[in-house]
Protein backbone atom coordinates (compact mmCIF):
# COMPACT_ATOMS: atom_id res chain seq x y z
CA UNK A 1 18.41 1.35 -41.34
CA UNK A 2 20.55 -0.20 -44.19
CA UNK A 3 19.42 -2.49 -46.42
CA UNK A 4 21.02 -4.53 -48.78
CA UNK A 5 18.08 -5.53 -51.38
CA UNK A 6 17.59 -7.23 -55.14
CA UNK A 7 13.81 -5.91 -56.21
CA UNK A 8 11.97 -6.42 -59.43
CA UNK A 9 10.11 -3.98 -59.63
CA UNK A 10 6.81 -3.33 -62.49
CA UNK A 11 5.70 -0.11 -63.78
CA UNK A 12 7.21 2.89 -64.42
CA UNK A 13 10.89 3.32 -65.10
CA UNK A 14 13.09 3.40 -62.07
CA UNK A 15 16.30 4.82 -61.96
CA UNK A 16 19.00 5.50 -59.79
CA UNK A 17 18.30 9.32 -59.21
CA UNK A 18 14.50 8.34 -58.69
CA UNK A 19 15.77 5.73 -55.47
CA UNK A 20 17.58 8.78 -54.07
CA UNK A 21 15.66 11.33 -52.19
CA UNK A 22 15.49 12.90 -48.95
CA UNK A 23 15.90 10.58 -46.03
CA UNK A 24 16.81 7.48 -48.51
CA UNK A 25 19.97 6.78 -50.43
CA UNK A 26 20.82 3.92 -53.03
CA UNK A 27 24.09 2.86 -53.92
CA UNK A 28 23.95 -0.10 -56.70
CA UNK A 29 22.37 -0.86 -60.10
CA UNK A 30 19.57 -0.93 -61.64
CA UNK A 31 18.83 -3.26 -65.16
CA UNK A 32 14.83 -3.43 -66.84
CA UNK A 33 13.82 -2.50 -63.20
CA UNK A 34 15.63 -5.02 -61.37
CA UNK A 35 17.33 -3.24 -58.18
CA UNK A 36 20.43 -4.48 -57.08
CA UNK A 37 22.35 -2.26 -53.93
CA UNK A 38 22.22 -0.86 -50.52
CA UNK A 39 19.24 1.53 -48.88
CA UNK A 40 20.02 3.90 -46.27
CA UNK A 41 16.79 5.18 -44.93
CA UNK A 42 16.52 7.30 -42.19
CA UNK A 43 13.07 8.16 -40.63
CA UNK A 44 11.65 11.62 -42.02
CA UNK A 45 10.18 14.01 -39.59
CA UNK A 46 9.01 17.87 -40.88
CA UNK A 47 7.97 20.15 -38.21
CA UNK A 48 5.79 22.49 -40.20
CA UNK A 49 8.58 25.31 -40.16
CA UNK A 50 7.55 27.71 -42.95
CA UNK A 51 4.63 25.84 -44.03
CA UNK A 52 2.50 27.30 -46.66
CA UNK A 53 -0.32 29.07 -45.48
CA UNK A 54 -4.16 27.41 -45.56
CA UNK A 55 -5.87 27.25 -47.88
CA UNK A 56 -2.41 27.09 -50.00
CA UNK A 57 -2.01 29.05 -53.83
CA UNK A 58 0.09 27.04 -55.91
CA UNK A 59 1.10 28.43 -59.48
CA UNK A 60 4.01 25.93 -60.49
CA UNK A 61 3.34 23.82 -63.59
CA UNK A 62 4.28 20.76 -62.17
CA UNK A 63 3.00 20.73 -59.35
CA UNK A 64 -0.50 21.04 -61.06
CA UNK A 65 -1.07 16.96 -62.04
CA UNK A 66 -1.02 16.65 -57.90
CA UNK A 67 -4.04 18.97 -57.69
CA UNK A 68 -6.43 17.53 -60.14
CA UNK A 69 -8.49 14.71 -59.79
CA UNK A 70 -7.72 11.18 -61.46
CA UNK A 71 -8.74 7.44 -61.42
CA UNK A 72 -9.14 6.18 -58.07
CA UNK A 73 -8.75 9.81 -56.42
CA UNK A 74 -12.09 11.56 -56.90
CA UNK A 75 -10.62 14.92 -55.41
CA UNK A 76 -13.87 16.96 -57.25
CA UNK A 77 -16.16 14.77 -55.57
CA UNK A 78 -18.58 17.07 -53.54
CA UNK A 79 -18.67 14.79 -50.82
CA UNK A 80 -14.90 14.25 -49.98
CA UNK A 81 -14.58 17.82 -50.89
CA UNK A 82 -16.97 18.89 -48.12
CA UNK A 83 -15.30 16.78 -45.41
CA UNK A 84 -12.28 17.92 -46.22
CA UNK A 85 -12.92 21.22 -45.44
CA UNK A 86 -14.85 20.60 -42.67
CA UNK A 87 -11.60 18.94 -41.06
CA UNK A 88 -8.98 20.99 -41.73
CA UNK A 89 -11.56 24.44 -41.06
CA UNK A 90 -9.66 26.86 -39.16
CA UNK A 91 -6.20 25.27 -39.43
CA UNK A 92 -2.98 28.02 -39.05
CA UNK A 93 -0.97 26.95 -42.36
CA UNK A 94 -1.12 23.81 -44.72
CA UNK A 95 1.09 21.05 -42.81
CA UNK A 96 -1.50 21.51 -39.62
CA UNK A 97 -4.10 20.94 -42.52
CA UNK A 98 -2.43 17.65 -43.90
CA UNK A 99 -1.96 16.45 -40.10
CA UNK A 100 -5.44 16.94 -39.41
CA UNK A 101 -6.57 14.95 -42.61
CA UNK A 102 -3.90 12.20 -42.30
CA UNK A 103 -5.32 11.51 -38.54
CA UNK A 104 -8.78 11.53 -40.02
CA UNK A 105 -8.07 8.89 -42.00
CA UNK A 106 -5.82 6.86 -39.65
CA UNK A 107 -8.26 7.17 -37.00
CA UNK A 108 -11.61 6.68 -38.98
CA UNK A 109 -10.44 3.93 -41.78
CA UNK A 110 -10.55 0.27 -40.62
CA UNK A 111 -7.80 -1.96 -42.40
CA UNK A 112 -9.09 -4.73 -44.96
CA UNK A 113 -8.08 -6.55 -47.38
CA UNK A 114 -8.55 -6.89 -50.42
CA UNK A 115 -8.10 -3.07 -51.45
CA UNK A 116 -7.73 -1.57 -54.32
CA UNK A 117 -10.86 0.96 -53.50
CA UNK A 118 -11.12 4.64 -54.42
CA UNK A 119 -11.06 7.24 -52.45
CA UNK A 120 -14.94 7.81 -52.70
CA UNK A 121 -15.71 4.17 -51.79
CA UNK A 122 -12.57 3.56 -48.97
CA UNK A 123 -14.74 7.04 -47.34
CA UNK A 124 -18.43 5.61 -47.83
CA UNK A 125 -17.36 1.69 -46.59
CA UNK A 126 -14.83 3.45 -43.92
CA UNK A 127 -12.47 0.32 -44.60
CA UNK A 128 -9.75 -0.52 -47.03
CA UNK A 129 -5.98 -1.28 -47.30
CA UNK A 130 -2.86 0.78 -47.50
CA UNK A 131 -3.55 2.28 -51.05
CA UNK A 132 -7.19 2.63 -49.88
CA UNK A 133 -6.12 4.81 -46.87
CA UNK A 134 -3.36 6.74 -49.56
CA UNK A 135 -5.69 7.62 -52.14
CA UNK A 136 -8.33 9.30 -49.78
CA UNK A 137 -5.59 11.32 -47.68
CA UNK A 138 -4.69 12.13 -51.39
CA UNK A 139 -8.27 12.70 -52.76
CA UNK A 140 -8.45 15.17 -49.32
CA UNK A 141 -5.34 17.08 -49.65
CA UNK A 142 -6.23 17.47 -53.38
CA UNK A 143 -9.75 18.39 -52.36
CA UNK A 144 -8.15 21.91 -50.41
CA UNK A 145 -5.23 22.66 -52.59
CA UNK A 146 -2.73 20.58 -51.08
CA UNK A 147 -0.12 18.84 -53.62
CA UNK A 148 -0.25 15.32 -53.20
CA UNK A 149 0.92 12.16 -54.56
CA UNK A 150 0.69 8.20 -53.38
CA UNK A 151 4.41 6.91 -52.93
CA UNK A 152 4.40 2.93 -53.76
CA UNK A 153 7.22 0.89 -52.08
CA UNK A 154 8.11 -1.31 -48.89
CA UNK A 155 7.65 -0.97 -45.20
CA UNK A 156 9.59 -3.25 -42.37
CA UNK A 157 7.52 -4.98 -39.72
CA UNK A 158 8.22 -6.74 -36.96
CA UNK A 159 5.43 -9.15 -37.30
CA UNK A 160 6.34 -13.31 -37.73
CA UNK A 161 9.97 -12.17 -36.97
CA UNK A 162 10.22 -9.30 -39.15
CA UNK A 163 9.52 -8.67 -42.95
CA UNK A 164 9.24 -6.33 -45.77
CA UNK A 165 5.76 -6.09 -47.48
CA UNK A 166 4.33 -3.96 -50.25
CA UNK A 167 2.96 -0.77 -48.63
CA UNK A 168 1.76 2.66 -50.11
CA UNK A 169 1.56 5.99 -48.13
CA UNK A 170 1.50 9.70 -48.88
CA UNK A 171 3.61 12.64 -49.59
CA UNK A 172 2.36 16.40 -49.27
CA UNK A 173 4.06 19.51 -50.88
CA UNK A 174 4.64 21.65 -48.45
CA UNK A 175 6.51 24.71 -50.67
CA UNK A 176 10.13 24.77 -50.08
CA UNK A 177 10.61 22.02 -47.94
CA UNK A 178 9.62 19.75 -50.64
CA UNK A 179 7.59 16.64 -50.84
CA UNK A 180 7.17 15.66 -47.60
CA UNK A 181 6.08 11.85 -46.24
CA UNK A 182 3.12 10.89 -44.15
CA UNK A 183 1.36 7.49 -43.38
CA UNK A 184 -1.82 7.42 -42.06
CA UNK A 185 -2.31 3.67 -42.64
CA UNK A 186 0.58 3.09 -39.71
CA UNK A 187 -0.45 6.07 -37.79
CA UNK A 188 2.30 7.90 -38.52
CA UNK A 189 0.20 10.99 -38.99
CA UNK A 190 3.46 13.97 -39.02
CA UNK A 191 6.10 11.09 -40.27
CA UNK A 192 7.10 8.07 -41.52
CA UNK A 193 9.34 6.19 -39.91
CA UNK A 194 12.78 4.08 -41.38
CA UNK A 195 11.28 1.33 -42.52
CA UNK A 196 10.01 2.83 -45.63
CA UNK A 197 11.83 2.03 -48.84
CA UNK A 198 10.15 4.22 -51.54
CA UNK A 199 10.40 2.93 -55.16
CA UNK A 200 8.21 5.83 -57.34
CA UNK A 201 4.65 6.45 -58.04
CA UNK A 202 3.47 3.98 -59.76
CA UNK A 203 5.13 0.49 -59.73
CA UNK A 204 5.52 -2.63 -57.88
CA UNK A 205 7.35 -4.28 -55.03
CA UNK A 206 8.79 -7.48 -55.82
CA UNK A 207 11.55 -8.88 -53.70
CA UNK A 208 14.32 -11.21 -54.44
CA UNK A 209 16.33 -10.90 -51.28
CA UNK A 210 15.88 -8.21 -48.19
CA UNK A 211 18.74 -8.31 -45.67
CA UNK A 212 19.37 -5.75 -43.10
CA UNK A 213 22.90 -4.97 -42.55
CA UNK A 214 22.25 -2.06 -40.13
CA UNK A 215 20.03 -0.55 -37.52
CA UNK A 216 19.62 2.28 -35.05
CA UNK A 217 16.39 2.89 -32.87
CA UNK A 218 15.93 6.49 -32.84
CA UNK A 219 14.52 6.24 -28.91
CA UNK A 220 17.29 4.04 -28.18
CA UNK A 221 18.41 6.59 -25.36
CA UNK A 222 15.05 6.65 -24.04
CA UNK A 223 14.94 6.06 -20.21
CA UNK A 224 13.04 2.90 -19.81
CA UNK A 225 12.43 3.46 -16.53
CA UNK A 226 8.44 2.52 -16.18
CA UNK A 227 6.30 5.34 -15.17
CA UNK A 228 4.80 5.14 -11.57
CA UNK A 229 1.17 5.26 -13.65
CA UNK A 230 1.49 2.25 -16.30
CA UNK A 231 3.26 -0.06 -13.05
CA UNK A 232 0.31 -1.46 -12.39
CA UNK A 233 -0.28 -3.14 -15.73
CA UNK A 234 2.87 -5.02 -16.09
CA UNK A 235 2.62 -8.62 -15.55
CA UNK A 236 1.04 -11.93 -17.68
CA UNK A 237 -2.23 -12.36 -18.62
CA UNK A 238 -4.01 -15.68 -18.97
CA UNK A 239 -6.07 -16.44 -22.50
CA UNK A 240 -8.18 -19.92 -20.87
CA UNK A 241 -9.57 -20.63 -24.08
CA UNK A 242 -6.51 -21.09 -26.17
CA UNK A 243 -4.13 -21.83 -22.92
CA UNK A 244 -1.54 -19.02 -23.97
CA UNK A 245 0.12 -16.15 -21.88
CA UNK A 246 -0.26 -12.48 -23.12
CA UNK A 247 2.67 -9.99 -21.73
CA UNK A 248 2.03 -6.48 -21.11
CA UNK A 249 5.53 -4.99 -20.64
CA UNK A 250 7.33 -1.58 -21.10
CA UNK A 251 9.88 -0.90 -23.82
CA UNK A 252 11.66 2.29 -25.52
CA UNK A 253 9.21 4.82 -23.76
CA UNK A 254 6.03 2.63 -24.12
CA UNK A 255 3.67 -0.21 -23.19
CA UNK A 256 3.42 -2.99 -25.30
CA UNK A 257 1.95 -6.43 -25.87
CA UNK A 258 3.88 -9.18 -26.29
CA UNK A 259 1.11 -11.57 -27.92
CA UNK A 260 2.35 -14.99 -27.98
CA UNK A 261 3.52 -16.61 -31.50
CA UNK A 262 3.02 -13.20 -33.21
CA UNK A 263 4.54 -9.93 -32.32
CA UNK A 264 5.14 -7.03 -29.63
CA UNK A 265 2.91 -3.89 -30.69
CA UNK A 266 3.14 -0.62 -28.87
CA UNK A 267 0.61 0.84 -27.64
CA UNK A 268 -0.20 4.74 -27.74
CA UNK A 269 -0.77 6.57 -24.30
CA UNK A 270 -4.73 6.11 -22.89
CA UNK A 271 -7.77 7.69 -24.57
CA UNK A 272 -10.25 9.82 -22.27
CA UNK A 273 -11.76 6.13 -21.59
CA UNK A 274 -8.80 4.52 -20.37
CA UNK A 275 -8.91 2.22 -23.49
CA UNK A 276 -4.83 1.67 -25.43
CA UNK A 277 -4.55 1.29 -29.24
CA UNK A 278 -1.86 -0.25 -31.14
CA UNK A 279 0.45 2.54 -32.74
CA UNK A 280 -0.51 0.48 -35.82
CA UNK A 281 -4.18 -0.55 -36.23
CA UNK A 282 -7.60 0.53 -34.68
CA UNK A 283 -9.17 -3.03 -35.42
CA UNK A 284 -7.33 -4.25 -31.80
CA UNK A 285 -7.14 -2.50 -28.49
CA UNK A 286 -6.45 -3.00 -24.63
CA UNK A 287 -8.62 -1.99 -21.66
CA UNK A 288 -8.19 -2.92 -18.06
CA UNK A 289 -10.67 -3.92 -15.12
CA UNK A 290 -9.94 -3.75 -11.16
CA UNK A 291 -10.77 -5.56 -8.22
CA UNK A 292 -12.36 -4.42 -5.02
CA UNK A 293 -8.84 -3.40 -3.87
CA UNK A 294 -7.96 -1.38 -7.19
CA UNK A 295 -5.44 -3.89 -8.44
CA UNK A 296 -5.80 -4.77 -12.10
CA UNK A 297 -7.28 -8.05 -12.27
CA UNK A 298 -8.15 -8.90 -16.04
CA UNK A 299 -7.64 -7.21 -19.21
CA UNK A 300 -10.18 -6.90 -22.47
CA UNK A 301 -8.96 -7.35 -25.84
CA UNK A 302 -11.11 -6.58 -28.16
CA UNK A 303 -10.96 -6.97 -32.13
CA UNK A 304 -13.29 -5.01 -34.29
CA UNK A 305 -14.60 -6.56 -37.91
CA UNK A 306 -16.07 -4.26 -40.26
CA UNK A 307 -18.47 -6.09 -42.47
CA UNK A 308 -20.08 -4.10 -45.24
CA UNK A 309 -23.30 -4.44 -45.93
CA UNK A 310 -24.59 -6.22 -49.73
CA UNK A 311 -26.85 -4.74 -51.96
CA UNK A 312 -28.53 -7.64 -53.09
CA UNK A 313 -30.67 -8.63 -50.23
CA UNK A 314 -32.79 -11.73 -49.66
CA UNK A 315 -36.42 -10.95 -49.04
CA UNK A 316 -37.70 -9.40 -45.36
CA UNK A 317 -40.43 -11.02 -43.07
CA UNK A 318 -43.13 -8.49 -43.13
CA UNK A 319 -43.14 -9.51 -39.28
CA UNK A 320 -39.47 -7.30 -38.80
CA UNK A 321 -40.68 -4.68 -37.41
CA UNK A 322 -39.85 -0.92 -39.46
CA UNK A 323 -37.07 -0.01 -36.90
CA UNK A 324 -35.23 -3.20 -37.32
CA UNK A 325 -36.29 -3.51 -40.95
CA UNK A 326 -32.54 -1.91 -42.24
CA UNK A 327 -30.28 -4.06 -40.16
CA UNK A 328 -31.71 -7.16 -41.44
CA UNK A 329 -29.49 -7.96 -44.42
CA UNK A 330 -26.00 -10.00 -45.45
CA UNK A 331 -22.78 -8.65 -44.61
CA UNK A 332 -19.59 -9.55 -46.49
CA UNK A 333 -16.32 -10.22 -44.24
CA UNK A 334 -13.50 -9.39 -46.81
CA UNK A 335 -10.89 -10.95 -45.27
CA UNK A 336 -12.29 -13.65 -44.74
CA UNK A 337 -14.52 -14.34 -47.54
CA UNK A 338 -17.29 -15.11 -46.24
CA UNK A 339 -21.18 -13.77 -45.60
CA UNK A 340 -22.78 -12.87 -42.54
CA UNK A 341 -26.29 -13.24 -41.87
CA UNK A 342 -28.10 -10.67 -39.65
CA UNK A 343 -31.70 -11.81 -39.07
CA UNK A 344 -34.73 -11.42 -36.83
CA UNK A 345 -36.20 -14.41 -34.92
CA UNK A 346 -38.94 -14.76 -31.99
CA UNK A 347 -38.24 -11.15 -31.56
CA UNK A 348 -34.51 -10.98 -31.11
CA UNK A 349 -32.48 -9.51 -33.27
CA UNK A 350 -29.10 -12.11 -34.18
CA UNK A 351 -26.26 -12.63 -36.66
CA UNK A 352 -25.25 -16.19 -38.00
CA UNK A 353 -21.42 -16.49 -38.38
CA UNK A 354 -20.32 -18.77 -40.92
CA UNK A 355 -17.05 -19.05 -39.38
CA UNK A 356 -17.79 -20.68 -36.38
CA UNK A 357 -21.53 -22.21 -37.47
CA UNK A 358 -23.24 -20.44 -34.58
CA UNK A 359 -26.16 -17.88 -34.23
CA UNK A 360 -24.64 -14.84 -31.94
CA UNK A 361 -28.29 -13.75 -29.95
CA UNK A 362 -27.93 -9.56 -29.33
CA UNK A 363 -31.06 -9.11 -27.22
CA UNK A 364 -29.59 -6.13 -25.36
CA UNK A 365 -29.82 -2.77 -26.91
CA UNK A 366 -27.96 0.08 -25.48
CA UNK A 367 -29.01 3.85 -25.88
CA UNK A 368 -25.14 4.39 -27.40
CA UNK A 369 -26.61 2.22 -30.16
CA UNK A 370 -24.62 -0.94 -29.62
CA UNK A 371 -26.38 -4.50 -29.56
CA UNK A 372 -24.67 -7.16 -27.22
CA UNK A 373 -25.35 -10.94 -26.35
CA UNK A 374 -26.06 -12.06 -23.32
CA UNK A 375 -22.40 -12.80 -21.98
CA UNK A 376 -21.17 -9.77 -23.22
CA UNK A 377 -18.30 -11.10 -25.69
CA UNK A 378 -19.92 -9.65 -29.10
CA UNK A 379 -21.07 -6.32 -29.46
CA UNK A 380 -22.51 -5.32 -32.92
CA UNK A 381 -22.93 -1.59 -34.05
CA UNK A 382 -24.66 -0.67 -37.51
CA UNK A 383 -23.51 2.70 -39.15
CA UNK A 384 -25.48 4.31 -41.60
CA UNK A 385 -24.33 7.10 -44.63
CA UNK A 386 -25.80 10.01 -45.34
CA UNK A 387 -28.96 9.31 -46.62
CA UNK A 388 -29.13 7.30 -43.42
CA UNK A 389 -28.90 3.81 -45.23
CA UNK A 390 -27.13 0.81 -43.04
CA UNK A 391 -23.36 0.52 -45.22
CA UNK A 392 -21.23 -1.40 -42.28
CA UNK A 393 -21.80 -3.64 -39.45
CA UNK A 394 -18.96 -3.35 -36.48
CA UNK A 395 -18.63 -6.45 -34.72
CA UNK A 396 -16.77 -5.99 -31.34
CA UNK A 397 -15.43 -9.17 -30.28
CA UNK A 398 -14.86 -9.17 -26.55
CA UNK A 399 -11.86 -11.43 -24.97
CA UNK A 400 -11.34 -11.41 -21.01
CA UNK A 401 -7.63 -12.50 -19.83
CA UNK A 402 -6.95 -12.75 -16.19
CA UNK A 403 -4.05 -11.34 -14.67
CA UNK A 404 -1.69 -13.54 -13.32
CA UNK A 405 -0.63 -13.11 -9.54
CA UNK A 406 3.48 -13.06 -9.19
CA UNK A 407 4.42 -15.93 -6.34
């Protein structure tokens, strides 16, 4: 991709050697951190080919700021320090180490904003924003004597028509190959893809203009013939309540959804349940029902909202009975703003959602631990930390779209 871009950028000092680094190049000017020029950016893939080995022994000087702990990225706390080595136990060199930690936190943080968490507190609330996601892959690597550092910058999506927005990820020393990218926050566990416009360490992303003068897909010679297996799911699917037309379709090498006024995500291949994940979020994903004659007849979106649970609590019925006792509580939505009441009534266990001024009833309780209502379109789940306190109510919110048949 080539850019042509005016940034003002806060922080540290930029300069024109700092803009120019593997897999980017910068031709232009820079004055009191105002970037004026072209980006080339091409996406940045390492393959792990003389990797250091695991656990890693690094003796340079400068490398040894990227091994200690600092504000924000609590690398010496016992906690992160245990689960990092519990993940990466057994792995062959340090890049399959720094994989298996950047899909830990892809898979296992939940995007929200606002961020701005350490690493400690994006791992106990399991939710947070890019830098969130950053500093704990950091605080991890760190943890097992992996360089690492946060790279600050820009990232191109395609959502609303396409835009730049501020977006951290990480970088990983992996010996002589150098300081290699990864971003967990977009899933791009090995990579990062050519949308990435790094700036340094520690600044800003301010933009003046953003125009894209060039672009090449990288899968652009991918044959888009669909597979014989993901044929079946093609078609539109009908959203009654808001009278709008969902598209599942096929394009360079994958499904996607085309969801209408918004954007086309890709979806990764299947889980073991059958269940598709956008390449770039957990908090949406795609499952499909049949009918008697093995046809797909609707699809399930589901969203999931992570709500962490609030210290301050009011007071508890004495009539709630000890099991049910912990769940009872206010949950904060971040993005949102807003408080969410769980509460225990006539022996039912519910959660009052400010949003919408209704009481959600759960008075089914499954043995994998998840409450539903009655028509099966919210399913709540509480996790619990350690010390087996409730941190984080899951709300699953269930949507059914119909298949339309082709005439």
């Amino acid at each position: 991709m080539r850019v042509e871009a005016t940034i003002q950028s806060e922080g540290e000092v930029i300069t024109v050697d700092h803009l120019n680094i593997p897999g980017q190049k910068f031709e232009g000017t820079i004055n009191n951190n105002l970037i004026e020029g072209i980006f080339e950016i091409e996406k940045q893939h390492y393959t792990g080919e003389n990797a250091p080995p695991f656990p890693p022994k690094f003796a340079d000087e400068k490398l040894k700021k990227y091994l200690e702990p600092e504000r924000l990225i609590e690398s010496d706390h016992p906690v992160l320090i245990n689960e990092a080595e519990r993940i990466t136990i057994d792995s062959k060199d340090a890049w399959e180490a720094a994989v298996k930690l950047s899909t830990w936190v892809g898979e296992n943080i939940m995007g929200a904003i606002p961020g701005g968490t350490s690493a400690i507190n994006t791992y106990n609330t399991r939710e947070g924003e890019c830098g969130s996601h950053s500093r704990l892959l950091t605080a991890f690597c760190r943890a097992v004597g992996i360089p690492a550092r946060l790279s600050i910058g820009c990232m191109y999506i395609s959502y609303a028509g396409g835009c730049f927005y501020q977006h951290a990820w990480t970088e990983v020393y992996m010996g002589d190959a150098g300081w290699i990218p990864i971003d967990a926050t977009a899933h791009e566990f090995d990579f990062v893809d050519a949308g990435h416009i790094r700036l340094g360490e520690k600044t800003s992303f301010n933009p003046k203009a953003m125009k894209i003068l060039d672009y090449q897909m990288v899968n652009a010679m991918v044959d888009n013939t669909v597979p014989d297996e993901y044929k079946k799911y093609l078609g539109n699917y009908l959203f009654e309540e808001r009278n709008s037309i969902f598209k599942i379709l096929y394009q360079n090498g994958s499904l996607a959804v085309d969801i209408p006024n918004s954007q086309v995500l890709a979806l990764n291949p299947p889980d073991k349940n059958g269940v598709f994940y956008p390449t770039v979020t957990r908090q949406l994903n795609f499952s499909f029902q049949k009918d008697i004659y093995e046809n797909i007849a609707t699809m399930k979106l589901q969203q999931v909202i992570p709500l962490g649970k609030k210290f301050e609590q009011d007071s508890i019925s004495s009539g709630v009975p000890d099991d049910i006792r912990p769940l009872v509580g206010n949950y904060w939505f971040t993005q949102a703003q807003a408080d969410f009441k769980v509460i225990y009534e006539n022996g039912i266990l519910a959660f009052i959602n400010p949003l919408t001024n209704e009481t959600v009833k759960l008075p089914k309780h499954t043995e994998s631990g998840l409450w539903k209502d009655e028509l099966g379109k919210n399913e709540v789940e509480f996790e619990r930390n350690d010390a087996d306190e409730v941190v984080r109510m899951l709300v699953y919110v269930n949507v059914y779209l119909k298949k339309q048949v082709e005439l």
